[in-house]
Protein backbone atom coordinates (compact mmCIF):
# COMPACT_ATOMS: atom_id res chain seq x y z
CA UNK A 1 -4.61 8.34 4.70
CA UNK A 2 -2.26 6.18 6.73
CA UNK A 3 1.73 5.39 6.95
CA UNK A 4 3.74 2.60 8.44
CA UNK A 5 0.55 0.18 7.67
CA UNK A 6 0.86 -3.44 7.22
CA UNK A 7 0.01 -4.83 4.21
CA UNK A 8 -0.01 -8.21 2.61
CA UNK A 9 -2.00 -10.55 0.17
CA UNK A 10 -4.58 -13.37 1.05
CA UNK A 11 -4.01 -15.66 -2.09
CA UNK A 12 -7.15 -18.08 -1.17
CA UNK A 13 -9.42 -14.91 -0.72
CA UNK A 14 -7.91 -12.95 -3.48
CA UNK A 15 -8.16 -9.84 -0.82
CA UNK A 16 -5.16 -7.17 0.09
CA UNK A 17 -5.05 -6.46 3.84
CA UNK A 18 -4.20 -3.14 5.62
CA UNK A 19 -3.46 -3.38 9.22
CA UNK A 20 -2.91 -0.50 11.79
CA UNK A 21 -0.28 2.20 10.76
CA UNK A 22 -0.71 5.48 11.78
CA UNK A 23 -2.59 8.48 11.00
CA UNK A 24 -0.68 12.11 10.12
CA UNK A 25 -3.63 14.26 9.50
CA UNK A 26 -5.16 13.87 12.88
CA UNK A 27 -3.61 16.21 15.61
CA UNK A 28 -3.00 13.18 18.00
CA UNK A 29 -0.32 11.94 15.48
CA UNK A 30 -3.15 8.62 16.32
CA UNK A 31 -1.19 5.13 15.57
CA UNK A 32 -4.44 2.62 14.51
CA UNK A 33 -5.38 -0.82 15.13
CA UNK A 34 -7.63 -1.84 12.81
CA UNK A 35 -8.08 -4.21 9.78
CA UNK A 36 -9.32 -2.80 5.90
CA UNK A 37 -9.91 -5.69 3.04
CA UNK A 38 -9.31 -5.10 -0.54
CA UNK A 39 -11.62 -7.34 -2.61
CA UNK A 40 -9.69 -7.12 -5.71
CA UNK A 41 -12.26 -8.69 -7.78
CA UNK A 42 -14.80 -5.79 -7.16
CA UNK A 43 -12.27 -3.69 -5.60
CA UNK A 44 -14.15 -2.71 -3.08
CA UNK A 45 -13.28 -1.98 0.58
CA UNK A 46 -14.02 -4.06 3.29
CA UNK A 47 -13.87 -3.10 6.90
CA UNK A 48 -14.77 -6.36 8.91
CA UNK A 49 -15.73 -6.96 12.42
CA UNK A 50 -14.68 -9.06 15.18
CA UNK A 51 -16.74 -9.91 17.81
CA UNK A 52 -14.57 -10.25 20.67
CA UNK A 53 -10.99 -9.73 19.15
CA UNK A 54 -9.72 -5.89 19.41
CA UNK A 55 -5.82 -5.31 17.90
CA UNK A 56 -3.80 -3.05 19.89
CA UNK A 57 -2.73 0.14 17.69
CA UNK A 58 0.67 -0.72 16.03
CA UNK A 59 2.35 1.16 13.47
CA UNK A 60 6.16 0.60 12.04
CA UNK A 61 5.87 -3.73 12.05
CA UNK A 62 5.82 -6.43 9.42
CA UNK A 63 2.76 -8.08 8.32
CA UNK A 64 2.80 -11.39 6.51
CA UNK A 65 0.27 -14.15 5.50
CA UNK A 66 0.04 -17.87 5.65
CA UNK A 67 -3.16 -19.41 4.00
CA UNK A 68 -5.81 -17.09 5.55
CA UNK A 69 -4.15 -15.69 8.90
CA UNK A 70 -1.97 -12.88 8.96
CA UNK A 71 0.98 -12.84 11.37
CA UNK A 72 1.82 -9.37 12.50
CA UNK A 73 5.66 -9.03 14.34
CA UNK A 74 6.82 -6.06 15.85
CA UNK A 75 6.23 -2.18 15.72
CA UNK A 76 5.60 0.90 17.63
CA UNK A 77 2.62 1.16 20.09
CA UNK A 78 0.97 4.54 20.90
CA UNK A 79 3.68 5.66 23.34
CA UNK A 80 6.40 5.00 20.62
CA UNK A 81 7.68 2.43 22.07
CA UNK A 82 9.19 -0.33 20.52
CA UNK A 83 7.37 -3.85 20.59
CA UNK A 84 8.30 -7.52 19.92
CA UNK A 85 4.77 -9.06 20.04
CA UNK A 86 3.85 -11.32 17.81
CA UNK A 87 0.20 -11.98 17.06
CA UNK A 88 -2.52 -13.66 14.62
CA UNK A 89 -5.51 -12.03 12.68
CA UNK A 90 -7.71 -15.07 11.04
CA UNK A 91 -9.54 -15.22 8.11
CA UNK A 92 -10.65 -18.38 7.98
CA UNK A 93 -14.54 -17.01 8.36
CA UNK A 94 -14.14 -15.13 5.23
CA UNK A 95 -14.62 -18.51 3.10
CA UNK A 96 -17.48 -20.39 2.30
CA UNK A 97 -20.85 -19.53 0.59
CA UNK A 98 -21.64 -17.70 3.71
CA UNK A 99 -19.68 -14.74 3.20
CA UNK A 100 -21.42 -11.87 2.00
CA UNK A 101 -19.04 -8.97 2.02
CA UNK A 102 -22.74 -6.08 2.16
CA UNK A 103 -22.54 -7.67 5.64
CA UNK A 104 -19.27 -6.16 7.34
C-alpha cells in the first residue's frame, strides 16, 4: 500500500506507472523511490531494473509522460522537505521484440 505516488500512462507501451510515494504501514513513515509497471494487457505487475540509475525517494510530486519517458517535478524527500527537482525515468528499452516482461 502506498500514498502520494505518481502515476501516469505510457500510451506506446500500453503500461500504467507508479513512482515513489510513501509507505503508512511501515513504522519509519518510509517515503519510496522506486518504479512498478502495470501491463494492462495481462495486468500483471512489473517491477523493472536499472542498472546504474537509482531515484531518490519522493513522495507528494507530479508525474507525467511524453512518448516513453516519464518526467517527475517536485515533492517531498525523506526529511519532508520540499523539492523542485525535475528529473527523467526512460522507457525507451521496454520496446522492441526484446522485451520479455518474465525478465524484470
Amino acid at each position: 500500500p502506498r500514498m502520494n505516488c505518481g502515476m501516469c500512462y505510457l500510451n506506446e507501451l500500453n503500461f500504467v506507472v507508479i513512482h515513489g510515494g510513501k509507505n503508512q504501514l511501515e513504522e519509519s513513515n518510509s517515503v519510496l523511490g522506486d518504479v512498478m509497471l502495470l501491463d494492462l494487457e495481462n495486468f500483471h505487475w512489473i517491477k523493472p531494473v536499472y542498472k546504474e540509475e537509482t531515484f531518490e525517494p519522493v513522495c507528494g510530486h507530479i508525474n507525467f509522460s511524453y512518448g516513453n519517458t516519464i518526467f517527475v517535478l517536485g515533492g517531498f524527500n525523506l526529511d519532508g522537505f520540499s523539492k523542485f527537482d525535475f528529473f527523467t525515468i526512460d522507457f525507451d528499452f521496454l520496446k522492441g521484440d526484446f522485451f520479455d516482461p518474465t525478465l524484470l
